[in-house]
Protein backbone atom coordinates (compact mmCIF):
# COMPACT_ATOMS: atom_id res chain seq x y z
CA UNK A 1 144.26 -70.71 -45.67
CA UNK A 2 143.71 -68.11 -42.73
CA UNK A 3 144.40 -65.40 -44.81
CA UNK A 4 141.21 -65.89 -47.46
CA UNK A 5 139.25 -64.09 -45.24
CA UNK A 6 140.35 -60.85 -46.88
CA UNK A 7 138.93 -61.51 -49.93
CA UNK A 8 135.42 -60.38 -49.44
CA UNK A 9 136.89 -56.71 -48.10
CA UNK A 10 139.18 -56.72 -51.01
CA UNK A 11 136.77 -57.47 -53.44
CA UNK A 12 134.38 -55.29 -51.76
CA UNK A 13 136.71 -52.07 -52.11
CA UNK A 14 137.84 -52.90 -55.76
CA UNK A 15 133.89 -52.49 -56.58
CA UNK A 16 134.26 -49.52 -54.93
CA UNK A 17 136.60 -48.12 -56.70
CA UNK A 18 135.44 -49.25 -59.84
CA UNK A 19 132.78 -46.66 -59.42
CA UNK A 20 135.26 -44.08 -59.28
CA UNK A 21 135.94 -44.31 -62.54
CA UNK A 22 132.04 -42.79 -63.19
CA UNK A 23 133.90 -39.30 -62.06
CA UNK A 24 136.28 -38.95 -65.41
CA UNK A 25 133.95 -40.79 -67.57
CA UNK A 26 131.78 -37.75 -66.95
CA UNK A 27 134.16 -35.85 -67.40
CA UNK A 28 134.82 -37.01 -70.89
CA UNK A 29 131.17 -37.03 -71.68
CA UNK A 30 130.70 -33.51 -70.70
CA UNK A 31 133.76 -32.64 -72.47
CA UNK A 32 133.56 -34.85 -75.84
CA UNK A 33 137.55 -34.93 -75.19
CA UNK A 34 138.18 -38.35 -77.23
CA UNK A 35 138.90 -41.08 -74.50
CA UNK A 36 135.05 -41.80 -73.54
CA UNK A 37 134.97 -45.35 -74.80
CA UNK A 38 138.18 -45.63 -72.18
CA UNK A 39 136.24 -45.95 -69.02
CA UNK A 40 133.04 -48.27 -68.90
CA UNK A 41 135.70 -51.20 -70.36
CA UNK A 42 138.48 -50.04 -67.76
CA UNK A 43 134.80 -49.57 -65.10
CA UNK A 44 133.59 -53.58 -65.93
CA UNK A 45 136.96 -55.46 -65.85
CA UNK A 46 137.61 -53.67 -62.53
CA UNK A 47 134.31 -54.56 -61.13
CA UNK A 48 134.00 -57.69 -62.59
CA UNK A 49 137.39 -58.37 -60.59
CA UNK A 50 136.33 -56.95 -57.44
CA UNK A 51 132.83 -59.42 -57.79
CA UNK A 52 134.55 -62.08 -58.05
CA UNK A 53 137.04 -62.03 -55.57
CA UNK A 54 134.07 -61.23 -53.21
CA UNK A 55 131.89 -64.18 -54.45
CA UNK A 56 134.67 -66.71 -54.53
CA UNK A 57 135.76 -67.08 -51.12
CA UNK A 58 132.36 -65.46 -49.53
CA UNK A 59 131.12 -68.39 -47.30
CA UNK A 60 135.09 -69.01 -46.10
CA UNK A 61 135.22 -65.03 -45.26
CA UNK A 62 132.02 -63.73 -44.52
CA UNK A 63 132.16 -64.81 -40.89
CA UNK A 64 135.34 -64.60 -39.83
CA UNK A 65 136.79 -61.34 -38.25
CA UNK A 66 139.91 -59.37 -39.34
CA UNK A 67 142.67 -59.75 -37.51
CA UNK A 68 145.73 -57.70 -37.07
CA UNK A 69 147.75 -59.29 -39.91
CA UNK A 70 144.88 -59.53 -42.23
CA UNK A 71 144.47 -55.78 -42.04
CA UNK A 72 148.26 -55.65 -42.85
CA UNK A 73 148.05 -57.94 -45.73
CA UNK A 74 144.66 -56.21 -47.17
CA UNK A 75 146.64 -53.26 -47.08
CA UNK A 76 149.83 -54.75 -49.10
CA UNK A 77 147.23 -55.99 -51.41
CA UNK A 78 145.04 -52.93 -51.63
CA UNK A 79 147.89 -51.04 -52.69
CA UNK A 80 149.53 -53.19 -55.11
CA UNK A 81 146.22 -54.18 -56.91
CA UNK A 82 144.71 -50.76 -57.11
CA UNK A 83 147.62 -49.00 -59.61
CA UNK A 84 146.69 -51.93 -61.71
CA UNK A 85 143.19 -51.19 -61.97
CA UNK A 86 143.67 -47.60 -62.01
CA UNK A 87 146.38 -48.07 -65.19
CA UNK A 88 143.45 -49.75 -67.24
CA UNK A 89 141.76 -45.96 -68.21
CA UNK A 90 145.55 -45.24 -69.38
CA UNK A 91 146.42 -47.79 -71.17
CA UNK A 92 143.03 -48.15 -73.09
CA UNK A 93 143.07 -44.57 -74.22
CA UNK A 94 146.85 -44.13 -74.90
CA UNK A 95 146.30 -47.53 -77.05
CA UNK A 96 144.54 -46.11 -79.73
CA UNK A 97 147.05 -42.89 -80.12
CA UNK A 98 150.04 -42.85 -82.35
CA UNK A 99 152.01 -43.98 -78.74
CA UNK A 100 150.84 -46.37 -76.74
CA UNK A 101 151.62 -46.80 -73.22
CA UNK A 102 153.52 -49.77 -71.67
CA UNK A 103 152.37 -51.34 -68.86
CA UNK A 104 155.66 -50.32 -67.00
CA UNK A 105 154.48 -46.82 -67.54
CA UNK A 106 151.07 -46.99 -67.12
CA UNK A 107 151.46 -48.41 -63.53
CA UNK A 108 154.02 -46.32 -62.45
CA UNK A 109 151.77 -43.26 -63.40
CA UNK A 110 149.07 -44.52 -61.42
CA UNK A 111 151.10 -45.83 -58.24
CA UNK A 112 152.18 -42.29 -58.47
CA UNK A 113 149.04 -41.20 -57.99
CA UNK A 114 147.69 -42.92 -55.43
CA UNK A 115 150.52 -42.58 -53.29
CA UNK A 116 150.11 -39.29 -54.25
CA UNK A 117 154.08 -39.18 -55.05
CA UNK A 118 153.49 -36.74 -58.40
CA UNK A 119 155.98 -38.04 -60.67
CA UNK A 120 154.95 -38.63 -64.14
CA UNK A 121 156.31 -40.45 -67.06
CA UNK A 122 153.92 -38.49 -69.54
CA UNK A 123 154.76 -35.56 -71.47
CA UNK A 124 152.49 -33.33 -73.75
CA UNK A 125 149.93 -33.01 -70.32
CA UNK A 126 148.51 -30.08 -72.19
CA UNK A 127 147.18 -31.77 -75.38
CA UNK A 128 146.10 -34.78 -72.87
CA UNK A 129 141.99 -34.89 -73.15
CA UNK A 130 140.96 -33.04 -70.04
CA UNK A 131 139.49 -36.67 -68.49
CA UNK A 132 142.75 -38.52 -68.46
CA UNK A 133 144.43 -35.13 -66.62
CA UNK A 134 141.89 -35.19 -64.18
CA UNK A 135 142.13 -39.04 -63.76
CA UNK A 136 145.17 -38.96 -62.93
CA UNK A 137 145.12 -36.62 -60.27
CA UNK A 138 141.48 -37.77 -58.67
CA UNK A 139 143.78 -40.59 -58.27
CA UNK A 140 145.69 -38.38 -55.57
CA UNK A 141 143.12 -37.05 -54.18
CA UNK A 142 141.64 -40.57 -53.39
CA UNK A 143 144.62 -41.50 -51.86
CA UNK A 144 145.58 -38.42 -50.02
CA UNK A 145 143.61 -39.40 -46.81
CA UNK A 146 144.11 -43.35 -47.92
CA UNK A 147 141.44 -44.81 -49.91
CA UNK A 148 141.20 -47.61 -47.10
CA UNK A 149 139.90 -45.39 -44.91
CA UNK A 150 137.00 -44.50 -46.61
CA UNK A 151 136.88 -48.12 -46.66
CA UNK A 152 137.00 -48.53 -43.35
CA UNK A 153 133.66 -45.80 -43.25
CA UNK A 154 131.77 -48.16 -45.29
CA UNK A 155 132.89 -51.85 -43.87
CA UNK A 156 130.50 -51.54 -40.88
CA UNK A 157 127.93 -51.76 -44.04
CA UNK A 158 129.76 -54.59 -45.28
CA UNK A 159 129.88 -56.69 -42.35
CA UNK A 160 133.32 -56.34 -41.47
CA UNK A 161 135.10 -54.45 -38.52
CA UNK A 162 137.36 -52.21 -39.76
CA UNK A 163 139.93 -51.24 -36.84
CA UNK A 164 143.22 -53.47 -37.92
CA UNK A 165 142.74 -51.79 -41.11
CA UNK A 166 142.62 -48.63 -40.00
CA UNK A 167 145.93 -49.14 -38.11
CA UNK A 168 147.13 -50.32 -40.63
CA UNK A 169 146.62 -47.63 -42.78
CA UNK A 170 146.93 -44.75 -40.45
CA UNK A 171 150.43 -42.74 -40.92
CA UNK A 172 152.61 -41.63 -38.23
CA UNK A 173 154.15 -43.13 -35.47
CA UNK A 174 151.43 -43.28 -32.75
CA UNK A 175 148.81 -45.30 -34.78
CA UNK A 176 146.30 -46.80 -32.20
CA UNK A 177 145.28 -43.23 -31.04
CA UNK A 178 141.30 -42.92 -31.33
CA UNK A 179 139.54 -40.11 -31.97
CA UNK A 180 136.12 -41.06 -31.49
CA UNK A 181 134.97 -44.39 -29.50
CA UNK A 182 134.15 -45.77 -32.84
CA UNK A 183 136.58 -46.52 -35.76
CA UNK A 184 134.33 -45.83 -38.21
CA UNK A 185 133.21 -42.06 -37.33
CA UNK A 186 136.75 -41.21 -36.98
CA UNK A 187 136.93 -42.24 -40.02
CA UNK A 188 133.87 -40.43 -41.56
CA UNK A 189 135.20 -37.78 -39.45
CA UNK A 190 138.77 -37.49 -41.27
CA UNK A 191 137.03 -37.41 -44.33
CA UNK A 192 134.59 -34.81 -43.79
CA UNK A 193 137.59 -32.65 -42.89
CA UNK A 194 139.34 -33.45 -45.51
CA UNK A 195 136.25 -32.77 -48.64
CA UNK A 196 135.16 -29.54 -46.85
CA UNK A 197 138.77 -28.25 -46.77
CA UNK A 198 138.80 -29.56 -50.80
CA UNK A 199 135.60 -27.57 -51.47
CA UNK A 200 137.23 -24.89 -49.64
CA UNK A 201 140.42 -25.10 -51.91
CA UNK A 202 138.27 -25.56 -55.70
CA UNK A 203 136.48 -22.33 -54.19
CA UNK A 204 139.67 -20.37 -53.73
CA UNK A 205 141.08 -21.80 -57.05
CA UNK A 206 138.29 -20.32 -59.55
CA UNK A 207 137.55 -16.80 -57.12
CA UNK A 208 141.69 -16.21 -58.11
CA UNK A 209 140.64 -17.00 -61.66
CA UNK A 210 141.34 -20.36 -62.31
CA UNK A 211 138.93 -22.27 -64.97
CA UNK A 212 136.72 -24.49 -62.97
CA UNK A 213 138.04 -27.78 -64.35
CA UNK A 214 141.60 -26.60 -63.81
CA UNK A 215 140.52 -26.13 -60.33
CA UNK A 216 138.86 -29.19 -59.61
CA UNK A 217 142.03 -31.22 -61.10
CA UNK A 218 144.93 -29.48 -59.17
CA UNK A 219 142.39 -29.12 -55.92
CA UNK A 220 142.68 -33.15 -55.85
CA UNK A 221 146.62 -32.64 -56.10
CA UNK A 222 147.14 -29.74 -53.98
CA UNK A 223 144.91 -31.28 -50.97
CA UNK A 224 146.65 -34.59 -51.39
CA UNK A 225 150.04 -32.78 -51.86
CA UNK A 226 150.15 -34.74 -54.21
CA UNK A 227 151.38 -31.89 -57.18
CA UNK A 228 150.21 -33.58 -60.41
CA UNK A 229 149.32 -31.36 -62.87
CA UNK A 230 147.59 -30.99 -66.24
CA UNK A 231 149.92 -28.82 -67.62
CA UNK A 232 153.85 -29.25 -68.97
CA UNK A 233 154.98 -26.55 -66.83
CA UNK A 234 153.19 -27.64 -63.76
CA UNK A 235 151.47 -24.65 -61.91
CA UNK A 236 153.71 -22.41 -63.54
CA UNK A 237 151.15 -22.58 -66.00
CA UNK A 238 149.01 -20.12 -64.59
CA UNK A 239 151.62 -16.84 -64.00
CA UNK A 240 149.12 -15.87 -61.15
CA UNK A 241 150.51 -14.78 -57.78
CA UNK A 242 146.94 -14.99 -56.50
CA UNK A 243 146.36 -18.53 -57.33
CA UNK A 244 150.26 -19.51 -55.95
CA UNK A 245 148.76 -17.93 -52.79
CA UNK A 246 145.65 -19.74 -52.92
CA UNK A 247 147.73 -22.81 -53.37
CA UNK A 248 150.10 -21.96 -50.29
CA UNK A 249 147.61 -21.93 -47.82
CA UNK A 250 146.23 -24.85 -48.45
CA UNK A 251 149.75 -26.91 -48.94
CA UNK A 252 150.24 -25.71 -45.59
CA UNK A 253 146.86 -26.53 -44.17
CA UNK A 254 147.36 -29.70 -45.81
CA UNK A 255 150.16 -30.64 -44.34
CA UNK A 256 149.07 -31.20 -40.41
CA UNK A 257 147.38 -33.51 -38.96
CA UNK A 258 143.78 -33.67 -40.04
CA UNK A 259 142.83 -35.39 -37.22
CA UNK A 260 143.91 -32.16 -35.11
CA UNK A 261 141.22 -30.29 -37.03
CA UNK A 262 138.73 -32.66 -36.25
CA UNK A 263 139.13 -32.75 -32.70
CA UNK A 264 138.99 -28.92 -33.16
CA UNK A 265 135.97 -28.93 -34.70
CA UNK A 266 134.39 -31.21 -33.03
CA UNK A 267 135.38 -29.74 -29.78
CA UNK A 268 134.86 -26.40 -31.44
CA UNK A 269 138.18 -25.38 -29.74
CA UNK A 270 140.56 -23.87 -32.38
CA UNK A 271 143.23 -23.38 -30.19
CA UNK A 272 143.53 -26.38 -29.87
CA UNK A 273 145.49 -26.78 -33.00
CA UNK A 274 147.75 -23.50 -32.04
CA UNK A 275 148.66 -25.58 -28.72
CA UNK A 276 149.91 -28.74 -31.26
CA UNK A 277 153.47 -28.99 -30.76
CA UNK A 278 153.80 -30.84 -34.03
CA UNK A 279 151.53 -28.62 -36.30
CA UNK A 280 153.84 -25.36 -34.96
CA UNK A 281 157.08 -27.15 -35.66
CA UNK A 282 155.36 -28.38 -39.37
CA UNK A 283 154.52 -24.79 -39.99
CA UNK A 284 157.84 -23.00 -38.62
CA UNK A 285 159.72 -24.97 -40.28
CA UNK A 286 158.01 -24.80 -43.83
CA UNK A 287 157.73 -21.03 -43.49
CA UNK A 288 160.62 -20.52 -42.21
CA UNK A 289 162.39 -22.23 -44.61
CA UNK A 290 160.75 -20.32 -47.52
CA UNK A 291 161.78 -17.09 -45.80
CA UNK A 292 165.37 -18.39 -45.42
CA UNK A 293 165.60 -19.32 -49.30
CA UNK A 294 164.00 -16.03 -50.29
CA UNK A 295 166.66 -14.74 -48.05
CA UNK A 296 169.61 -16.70 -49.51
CA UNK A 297 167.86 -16.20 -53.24
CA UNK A 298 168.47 -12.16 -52.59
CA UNK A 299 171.52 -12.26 -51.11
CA UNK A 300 172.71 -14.26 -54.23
CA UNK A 301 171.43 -11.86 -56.98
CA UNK A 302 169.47 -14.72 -58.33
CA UNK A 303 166.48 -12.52 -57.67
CA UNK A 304 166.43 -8.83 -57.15
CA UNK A 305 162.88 -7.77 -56.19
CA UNK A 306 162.06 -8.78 -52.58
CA UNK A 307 158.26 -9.17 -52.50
CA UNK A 308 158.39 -11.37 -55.86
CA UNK A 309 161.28 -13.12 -54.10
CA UNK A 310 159.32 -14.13 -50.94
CA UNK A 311 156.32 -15.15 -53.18
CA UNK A 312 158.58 -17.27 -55.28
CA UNK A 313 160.39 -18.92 -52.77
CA UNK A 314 157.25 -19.59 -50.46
CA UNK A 315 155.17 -21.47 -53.24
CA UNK A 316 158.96 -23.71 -54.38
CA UNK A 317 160.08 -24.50 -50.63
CA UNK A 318 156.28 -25.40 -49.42
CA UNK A 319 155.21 -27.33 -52.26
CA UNK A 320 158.71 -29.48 -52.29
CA UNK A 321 158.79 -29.29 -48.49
CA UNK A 322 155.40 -30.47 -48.01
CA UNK A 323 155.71 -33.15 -50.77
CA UNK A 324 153.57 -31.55 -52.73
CA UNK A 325 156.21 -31.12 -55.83
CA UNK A 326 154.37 -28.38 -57.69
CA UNK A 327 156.73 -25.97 -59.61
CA UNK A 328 156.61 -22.63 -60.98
CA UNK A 329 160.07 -21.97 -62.24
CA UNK A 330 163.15 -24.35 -62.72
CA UNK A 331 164.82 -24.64 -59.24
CA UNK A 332 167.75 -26.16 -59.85
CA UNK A 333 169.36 -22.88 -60.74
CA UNK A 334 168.70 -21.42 -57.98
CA UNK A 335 172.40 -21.71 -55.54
CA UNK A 336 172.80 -25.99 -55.28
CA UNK A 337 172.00 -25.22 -51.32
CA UNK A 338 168.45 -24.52 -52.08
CA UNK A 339 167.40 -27.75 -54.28
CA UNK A 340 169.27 -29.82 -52.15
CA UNK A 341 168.06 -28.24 -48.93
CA UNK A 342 164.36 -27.63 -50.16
CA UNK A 343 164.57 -32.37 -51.37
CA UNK A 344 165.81 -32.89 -47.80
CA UNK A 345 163.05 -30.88 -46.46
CA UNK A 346 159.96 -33.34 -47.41
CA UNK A 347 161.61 -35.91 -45.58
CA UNK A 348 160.78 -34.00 -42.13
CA UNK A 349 158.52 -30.94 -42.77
CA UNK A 350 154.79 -33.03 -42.67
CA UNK A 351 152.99 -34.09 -39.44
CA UNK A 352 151.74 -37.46 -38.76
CA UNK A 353 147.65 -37.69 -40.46
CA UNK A 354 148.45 -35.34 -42.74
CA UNK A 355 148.37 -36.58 -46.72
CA UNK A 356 152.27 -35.93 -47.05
CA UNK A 357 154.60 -38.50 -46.35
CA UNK A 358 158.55 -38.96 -45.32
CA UNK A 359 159.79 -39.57 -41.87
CA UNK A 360 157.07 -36.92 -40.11
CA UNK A 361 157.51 -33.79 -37.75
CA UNK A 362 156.33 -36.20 -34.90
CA UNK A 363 158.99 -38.75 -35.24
CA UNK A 364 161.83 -35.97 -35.73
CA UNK A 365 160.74 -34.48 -32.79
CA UNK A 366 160.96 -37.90 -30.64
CA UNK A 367 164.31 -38.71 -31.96
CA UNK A 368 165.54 -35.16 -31.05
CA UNK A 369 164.07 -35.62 -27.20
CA UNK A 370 165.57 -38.87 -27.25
CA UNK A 371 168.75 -37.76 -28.43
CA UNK A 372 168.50 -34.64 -25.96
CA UNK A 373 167.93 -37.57 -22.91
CA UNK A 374 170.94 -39.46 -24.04
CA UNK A 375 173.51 -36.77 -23.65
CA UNK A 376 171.60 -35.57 -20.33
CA UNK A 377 172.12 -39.63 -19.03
CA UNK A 378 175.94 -38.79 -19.75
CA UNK A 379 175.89 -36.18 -17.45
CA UNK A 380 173.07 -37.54 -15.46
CA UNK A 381 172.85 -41.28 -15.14
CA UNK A 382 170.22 -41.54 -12.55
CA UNK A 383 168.06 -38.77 -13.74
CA UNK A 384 163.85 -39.61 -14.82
CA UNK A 385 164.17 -37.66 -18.05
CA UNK A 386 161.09 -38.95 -20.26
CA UNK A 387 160.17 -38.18 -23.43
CA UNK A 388 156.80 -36.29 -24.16
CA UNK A 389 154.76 -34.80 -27.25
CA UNK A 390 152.60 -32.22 -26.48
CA UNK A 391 152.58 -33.35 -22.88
CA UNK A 392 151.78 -36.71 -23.54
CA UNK A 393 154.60 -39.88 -22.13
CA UNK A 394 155.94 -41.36 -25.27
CA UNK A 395 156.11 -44.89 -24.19
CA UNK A 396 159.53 -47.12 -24.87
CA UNK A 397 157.67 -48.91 -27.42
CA UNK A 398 156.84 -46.02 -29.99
CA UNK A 399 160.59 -45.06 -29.35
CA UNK A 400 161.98 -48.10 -30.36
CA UNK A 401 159.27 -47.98 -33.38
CA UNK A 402 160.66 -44.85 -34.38
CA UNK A 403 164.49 -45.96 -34.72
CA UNK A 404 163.26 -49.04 -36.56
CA UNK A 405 161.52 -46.87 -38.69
CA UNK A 406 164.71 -44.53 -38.77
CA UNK A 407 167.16 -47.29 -39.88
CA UNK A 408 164.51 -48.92 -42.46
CA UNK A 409 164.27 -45.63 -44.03
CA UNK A 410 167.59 -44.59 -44.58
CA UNK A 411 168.62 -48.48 -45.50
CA UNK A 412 166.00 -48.13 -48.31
CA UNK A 413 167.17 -45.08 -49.95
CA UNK A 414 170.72 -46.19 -49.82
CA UNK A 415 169.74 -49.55 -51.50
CA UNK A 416 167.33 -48.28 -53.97
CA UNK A 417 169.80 -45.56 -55.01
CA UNK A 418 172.66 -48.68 -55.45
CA UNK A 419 170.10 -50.11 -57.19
CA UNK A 420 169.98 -47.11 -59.70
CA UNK A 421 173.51 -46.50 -59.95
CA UNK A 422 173.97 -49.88 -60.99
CA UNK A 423 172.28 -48.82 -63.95
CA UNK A 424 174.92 -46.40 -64.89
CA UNK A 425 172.50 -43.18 -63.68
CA UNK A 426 173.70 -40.11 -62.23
CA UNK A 427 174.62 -40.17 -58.34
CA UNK A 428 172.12 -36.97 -58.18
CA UNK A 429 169.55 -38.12 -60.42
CA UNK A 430 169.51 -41.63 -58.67
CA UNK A 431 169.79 -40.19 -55.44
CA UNK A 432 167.12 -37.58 -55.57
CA UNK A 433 164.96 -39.64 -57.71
CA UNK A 434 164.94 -42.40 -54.92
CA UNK A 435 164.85 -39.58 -51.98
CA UNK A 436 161.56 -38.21 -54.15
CA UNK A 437 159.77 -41.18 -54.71
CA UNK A 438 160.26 -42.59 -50.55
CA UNK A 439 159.26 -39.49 -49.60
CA UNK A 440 156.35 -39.12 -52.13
CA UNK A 441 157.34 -35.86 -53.28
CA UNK A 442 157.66 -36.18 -57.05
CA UNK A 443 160.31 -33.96 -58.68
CA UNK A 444 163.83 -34.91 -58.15
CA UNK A 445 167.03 -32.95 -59.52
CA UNK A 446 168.58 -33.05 -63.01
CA UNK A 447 166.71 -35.54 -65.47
CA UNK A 448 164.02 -36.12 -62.84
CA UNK A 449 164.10 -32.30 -62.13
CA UNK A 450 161.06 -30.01 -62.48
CA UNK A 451 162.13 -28.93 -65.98
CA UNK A 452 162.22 -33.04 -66.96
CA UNK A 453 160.24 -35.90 -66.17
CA UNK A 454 160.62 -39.92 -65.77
CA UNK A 455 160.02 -40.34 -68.72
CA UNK A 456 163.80 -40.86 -70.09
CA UNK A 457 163.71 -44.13 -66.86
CA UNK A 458 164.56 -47.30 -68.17
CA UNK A 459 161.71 -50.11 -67.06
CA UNK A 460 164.13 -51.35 -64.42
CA UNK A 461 164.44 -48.03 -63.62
CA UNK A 462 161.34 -47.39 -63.54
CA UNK A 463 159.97 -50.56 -61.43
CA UNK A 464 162.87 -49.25 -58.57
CA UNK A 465 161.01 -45.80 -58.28
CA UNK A 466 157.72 -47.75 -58.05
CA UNK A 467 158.86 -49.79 -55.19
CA UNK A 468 159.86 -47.26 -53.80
CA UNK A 469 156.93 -44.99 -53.78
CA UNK A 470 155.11 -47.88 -52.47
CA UNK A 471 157.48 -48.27 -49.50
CA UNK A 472 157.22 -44.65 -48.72
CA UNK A 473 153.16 -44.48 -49.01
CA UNK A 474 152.83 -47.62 -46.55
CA UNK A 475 155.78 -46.46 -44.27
CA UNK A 476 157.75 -49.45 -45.33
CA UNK A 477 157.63 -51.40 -42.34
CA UNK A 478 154.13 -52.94 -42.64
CA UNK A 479 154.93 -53.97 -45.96
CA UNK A 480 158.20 -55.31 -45.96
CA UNK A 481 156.69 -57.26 -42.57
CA UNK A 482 155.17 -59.22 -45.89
CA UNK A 483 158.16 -60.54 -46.85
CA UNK A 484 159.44 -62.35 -42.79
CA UNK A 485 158.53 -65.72 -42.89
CA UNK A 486 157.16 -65.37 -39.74
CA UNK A 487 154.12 -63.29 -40.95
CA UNK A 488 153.14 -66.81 -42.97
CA UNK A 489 153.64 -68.98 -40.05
CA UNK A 490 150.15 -69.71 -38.19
């Protein structure tokens, strides 16, 4: 079997992140919050798993290099086994209250957070001891840059090349672009990035007053866009223009391409990132956007005081836009445009490398070049019109990679929502619940709204959204590759 030569690397990063789980335990000791005795069982069961699928197929794996489709299936497998490690913590605690957790919901919450999606099934966040809350959303923040490619910074130390993996990770349509000559420091490279701009964040949390624990736990959600919370009313919470700032900059900052920062830094070259035709479009749009609904929100008389109005707007549109999903007042009764408008939003408004998800500025920009040759072959048959990004040929290939991409996503959100309307749901709850969870973004409209939850799902229900998070973290094409027969065949 070709394919046990995964093992090893799978094992290897379920140890990893079996250590993880020494951050909340912490946490809870520090605290005395109740769910101590939660973690070093969750800790040795993962570990213990991770051993053994090392040890078991060592001497079949150990010298054999990865190959495209075993970085592919490692990923699959990394994805789907890491929510069910991560739901142990959960589902010990919660069984010893006067509600225990089903499985259903326990894995849902934490596929949700590692594909940094934000949707919860829990309620009562605020009575939650302060280790689970944080749990939940270190769980984002791990896979906000994609826990695999820390792995990838380690494997070298493993004995395993780590550039199909990478690839396989990386978001966006142009995935074999390198940033160093070495997989590994770009990815050590990504992730430097990515924890100075989270100390940065925690910093500019607790200087606008947030407790420190409160800004440690929505740092890990806010850098990850991912937009868990540890409180009922989401960010809300807080009634603190200063911190809503604090938390727009970095949404937006968060939302372009980290590897644009690195070359920047690297190169020490800001303007490099001005020059980015993606990161502008990411950031006009997002901005704009919130000054449009501010606009619209005034000229409706739903609010009446401009500055408050901007402020407002800017922290709803950017955190939804960016896939973030944070709240701070009920949206939905704002004019049905701006929900609507603000859902459809995080399907476009992130770049490629960033932590959000969705289609991705840099594929909406190909398709509208593309488009734009098209109509100009009409006119102009034998015109050269090609297609660049940021002066760079986009070759035929990544073109036709987009449209596949194109019709896979749309195909999945139409099936997944028949899937939920089968159930006898809503059109806009199914809809927007499906739209929310492909595009990672968390809050939908109605019962899945940011004044509800998914809690009210039925399991069915509740496995569709999961699915479909998962097809929207891993860009659905290199997973449902899984399921052709001729990914098996030798």
């Amino acid at each position: 079997m070709p394919f046990l030569r995964i093992f090893p690397v799978l094992g290897a990063i379920v140890m990893v992140f079996a250590l993880t789980m020494l951050v909340p335990l912490g946490v809870s000791a520090w605290t005395h919050d109740g769910a101590e005795a939660a973690y070093p069982l969750a800790m040795l069961v993962t570990f213990a798993a991770g051993l053994l699928m090392r040890s078991a197929v060592w001497r079949v794996g150990r010298h054999l290099d990865l190959q495209a489709r075993d970085g592919i299936l490692l990923v699959g497998m990394v994805w789907t086994l890491l929510p069910l490690f991560a739901s142990l913590p959960l589902l010990l605690y919660f069984s010893g209250t006067a509600s225990p957790m089903s499985f259903t919901d326990a894995y849902f919450e934490s596929m949700s957070g590692l594909t940094t999606t934000g949707s919860t099934v829990l309620v009562g966040l605020d009575a939650l001891p302060a280790s689970i809350n944080l749990w939940r959303c270190f769980l984002q923040w791990l896979g906000g840059m994609g826990i695999l490619v820390l792995a990838v910074a380690i494997l070298p130390m493993l004995g395993v090349g780590g550039s199909q993996l990478f690839r396989a990770e990386a978001t966006g349509p142009m995935k074999d672009a390198k940033l160093t000559p070495r997989i590994t420091e770009t990815a050590k490279g990504l992730w430097s990035v990515y924890s100075l701009l989270s100390l940065a964040c925690v910093l500019g949390y607790w200087l606008a007053g947030m407790p420190a624990l409160d800004a440690w736990i929505h740092m890990f959600s806010t850098l990850s866009l991912g937009g868990l919370s540890s409180h009922d009313s989401s960010f809300g919470f807080f009634q603190s223009p200063a911190m809503e700032w604090v938390a727009i900059v970095f949404m937006l900052l968060a939302s372009c391409n980290f590897a644009l920062y690195f070359v920047a830094l690297t190169k020490r070259n800001p303007a490099r990132i001005w020059r980015d035709a993606e990161w502008r479009g990411s950031m006009a749009l997002l901005v704009g956007s919130g000054v449009f609904i501010a606009g619209l929100l005034l000229f409706k008389g739903t609010m009446s005081d401009p500055l408050d109005t901007l402020r407002v707007a800017l922290f709803n549109v950017v955190s939804i836009g960016s896939t973030t999903g944070y709240s701070t007042v009920d949206y939905t009764t704002w004019p049905v445009f701006a929900p609507l408008f603000m859902i459809m939003l995080s399907g476009i408004a992130t770049s490629a490398g960033s932590t959000g998800a969705g289609i991705k500025m840099a594929r909406l920009v190909i398709l509208f070049k593309q488009a734009k040759r098209e109509m100009s072959r009409i006119v102009h048959p034998r015109a050269v019109n090609p297609v660049t990004l940021g002066g760079h040929l986009i070759d035929s290939s990544t073109i036709f990679s987009v449209l596949g991409f194109m019709l896979v996503y749309g195909g999945t959100i139409i099936g997944l929502t028949m899937l939920l309307l089968l159930t006898d749901m809503p059109f806009d709850t199914a809809f927007t619940a499906v739209v929310a969870s492909v595009n990672n973004m968390g809050p939908g409209l109605n019962e899945v709204g940011p004044a509800g939850n998914f809690a009210g799902l039925t399991d069915f229900q509740t496995w569709v959204c999961t699915v479909a998070m998962l097809l929207g973290r891993l860009e659905m094409l290199s997973f449902l590759v899984l399921f052709t027969p001729g990914f098996w065949r030798k």
